[in-house]
Protein backbone atom coordinates (compact mmCIF):
# COMPACT_ATOMS: atom_id res chain seq x y z
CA UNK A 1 0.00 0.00 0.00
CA UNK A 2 1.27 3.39 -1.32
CA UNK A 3 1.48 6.37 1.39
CA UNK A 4 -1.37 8.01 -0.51
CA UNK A 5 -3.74 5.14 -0.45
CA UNK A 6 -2.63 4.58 3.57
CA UNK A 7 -4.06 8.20 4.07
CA UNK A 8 -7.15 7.97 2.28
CA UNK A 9 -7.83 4.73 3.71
CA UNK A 10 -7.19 6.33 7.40
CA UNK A 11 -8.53 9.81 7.25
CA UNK A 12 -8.78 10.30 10.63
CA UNK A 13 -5.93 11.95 11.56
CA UNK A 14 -6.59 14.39 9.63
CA UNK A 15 -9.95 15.41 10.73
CA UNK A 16 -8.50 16.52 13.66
CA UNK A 17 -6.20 19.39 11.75
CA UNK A 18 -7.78 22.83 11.81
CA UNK A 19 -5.00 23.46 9.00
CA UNK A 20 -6.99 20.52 7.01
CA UNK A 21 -10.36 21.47 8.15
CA UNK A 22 -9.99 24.74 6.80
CA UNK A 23 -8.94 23.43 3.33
CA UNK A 24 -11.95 21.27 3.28
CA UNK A 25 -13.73 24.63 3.86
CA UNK A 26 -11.92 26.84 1.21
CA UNK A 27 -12.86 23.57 -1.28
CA UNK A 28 -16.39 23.55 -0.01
CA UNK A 29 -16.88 27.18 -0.62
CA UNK A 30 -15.60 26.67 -3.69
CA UNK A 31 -17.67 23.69 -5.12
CA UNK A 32 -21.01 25.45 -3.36
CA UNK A 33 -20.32 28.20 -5.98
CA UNK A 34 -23.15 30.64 -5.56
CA UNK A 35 -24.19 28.66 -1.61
CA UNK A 36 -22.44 31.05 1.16
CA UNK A 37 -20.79 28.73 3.52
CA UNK A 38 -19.98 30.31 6.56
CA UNK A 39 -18.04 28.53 9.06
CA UNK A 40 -16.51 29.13 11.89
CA UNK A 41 -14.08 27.01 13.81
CA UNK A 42 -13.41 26.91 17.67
CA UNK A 43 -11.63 24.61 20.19
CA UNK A 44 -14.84 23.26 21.36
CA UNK A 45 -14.94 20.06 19.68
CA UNK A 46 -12.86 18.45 16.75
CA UNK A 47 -12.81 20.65 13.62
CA UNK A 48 -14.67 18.18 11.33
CA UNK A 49 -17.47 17.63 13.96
CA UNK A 50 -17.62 21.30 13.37
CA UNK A 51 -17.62 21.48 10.35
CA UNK A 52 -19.87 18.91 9.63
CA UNK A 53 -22.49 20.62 12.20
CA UNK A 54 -22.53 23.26 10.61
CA UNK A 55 -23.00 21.96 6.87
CA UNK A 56 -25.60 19.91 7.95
CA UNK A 57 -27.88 22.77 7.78
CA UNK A 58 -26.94 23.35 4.46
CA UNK A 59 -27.57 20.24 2.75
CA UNK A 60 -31.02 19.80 4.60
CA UNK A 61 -31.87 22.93 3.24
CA UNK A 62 -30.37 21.83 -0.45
CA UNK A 63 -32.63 18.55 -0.04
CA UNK A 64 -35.72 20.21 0.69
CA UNK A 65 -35.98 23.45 -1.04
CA UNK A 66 -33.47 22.61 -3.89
CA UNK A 67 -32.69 19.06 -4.80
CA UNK A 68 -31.45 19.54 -8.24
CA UNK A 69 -29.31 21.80 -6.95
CA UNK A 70 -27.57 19.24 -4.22
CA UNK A 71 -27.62 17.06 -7.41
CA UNK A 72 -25.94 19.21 -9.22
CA UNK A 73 -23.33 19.56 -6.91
CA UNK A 74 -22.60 15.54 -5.98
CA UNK A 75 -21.61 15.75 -9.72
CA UNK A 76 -19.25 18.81 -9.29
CA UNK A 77 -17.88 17.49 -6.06
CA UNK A 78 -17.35 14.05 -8.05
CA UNK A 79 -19.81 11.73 -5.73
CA UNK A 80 -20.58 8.56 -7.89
CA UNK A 81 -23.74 8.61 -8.42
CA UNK A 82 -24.39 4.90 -7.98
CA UNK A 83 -23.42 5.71 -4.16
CA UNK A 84 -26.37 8.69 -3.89
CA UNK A 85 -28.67 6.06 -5.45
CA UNK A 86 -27.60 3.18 -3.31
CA UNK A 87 -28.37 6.22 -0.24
CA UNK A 88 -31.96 7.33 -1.61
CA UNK A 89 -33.13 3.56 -1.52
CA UNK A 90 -31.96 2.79 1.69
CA UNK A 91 -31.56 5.75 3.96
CA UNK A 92 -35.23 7.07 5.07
CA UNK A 93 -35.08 10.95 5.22
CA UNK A 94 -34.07 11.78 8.73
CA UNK A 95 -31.02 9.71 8.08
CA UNK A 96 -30.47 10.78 4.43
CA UNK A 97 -29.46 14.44 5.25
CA UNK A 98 -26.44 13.03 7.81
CA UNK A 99 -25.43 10.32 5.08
CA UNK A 100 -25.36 13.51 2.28
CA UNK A 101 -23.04 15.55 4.48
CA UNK A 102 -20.83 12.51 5.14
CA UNK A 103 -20.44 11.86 1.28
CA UNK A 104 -19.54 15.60 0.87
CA UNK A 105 -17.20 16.06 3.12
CA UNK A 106 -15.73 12.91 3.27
CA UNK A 107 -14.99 13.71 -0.90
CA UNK A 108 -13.76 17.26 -0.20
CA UNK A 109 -11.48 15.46 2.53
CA UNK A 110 -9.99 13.46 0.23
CA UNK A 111 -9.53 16.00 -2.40
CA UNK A 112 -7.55 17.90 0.26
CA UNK A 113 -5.39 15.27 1.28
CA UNK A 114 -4.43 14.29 -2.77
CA UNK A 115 -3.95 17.85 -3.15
CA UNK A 116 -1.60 17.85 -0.37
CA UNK A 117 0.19 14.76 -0.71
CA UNK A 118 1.11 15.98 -4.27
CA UNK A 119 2.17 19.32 -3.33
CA UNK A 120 4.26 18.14 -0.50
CA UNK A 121 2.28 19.63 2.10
């Protein structure tokens, strides 16, 4: 196993970097486009916990108001969309909103870590 493939597979330790955290942010408010983001991060609990807290929101909103929009943006954000399917048939819609915001940023954490991996970071 590659040290590339070791961090992806073990992305743990990462979610615990505010340095990382706040790349996944810059990425998300990047692939949301036109969606403000707006988070903050503070020492009160691990920065992804955070962060995902405060998407959470986000992507409800996205499902309810604006599906093709959250569509729209698996695609950009490069979610297969056999995964989203394999979600909508078995998630029921309490649960469907946390699994969403685990795809995203799980994908925008593993952009980050490629990105930095390759850049030397």
């Amino acid at each position: 196993m590659d040290a590339l493939t070791a961090q992806l597979a073990n992305p743990e330790p990462f979610k615990l970097q505010h340095r990382i955290i706040q790349q996944v942010v810059a990425q998300l408010q990047k692939d949301f486009d036109d969606i403000v983001i707006d988070v903050t991060l503070s020492g009160d609990e691990s920065p992804y916990d955070q962060l995902r807290r405060e998407i959470r929101p986000v992507v409800d909103w996205l499902l309810e108001k604006r599906p093709e929009r959250l569509f729209t943006l698996f695609y950009r954000i490069d979610i297969p969309e056999q995964r989203v399917k394999q979600l909508m048939a078995s998630s029921d819609e309490v649960d469907i909103v946390d699994e969403y915001t685990d795809l995203i940023l799980d994908r925008e954490l593993q952009k980050v870590i490629i990105r930095n991996f390759y850049s030397g970071s």
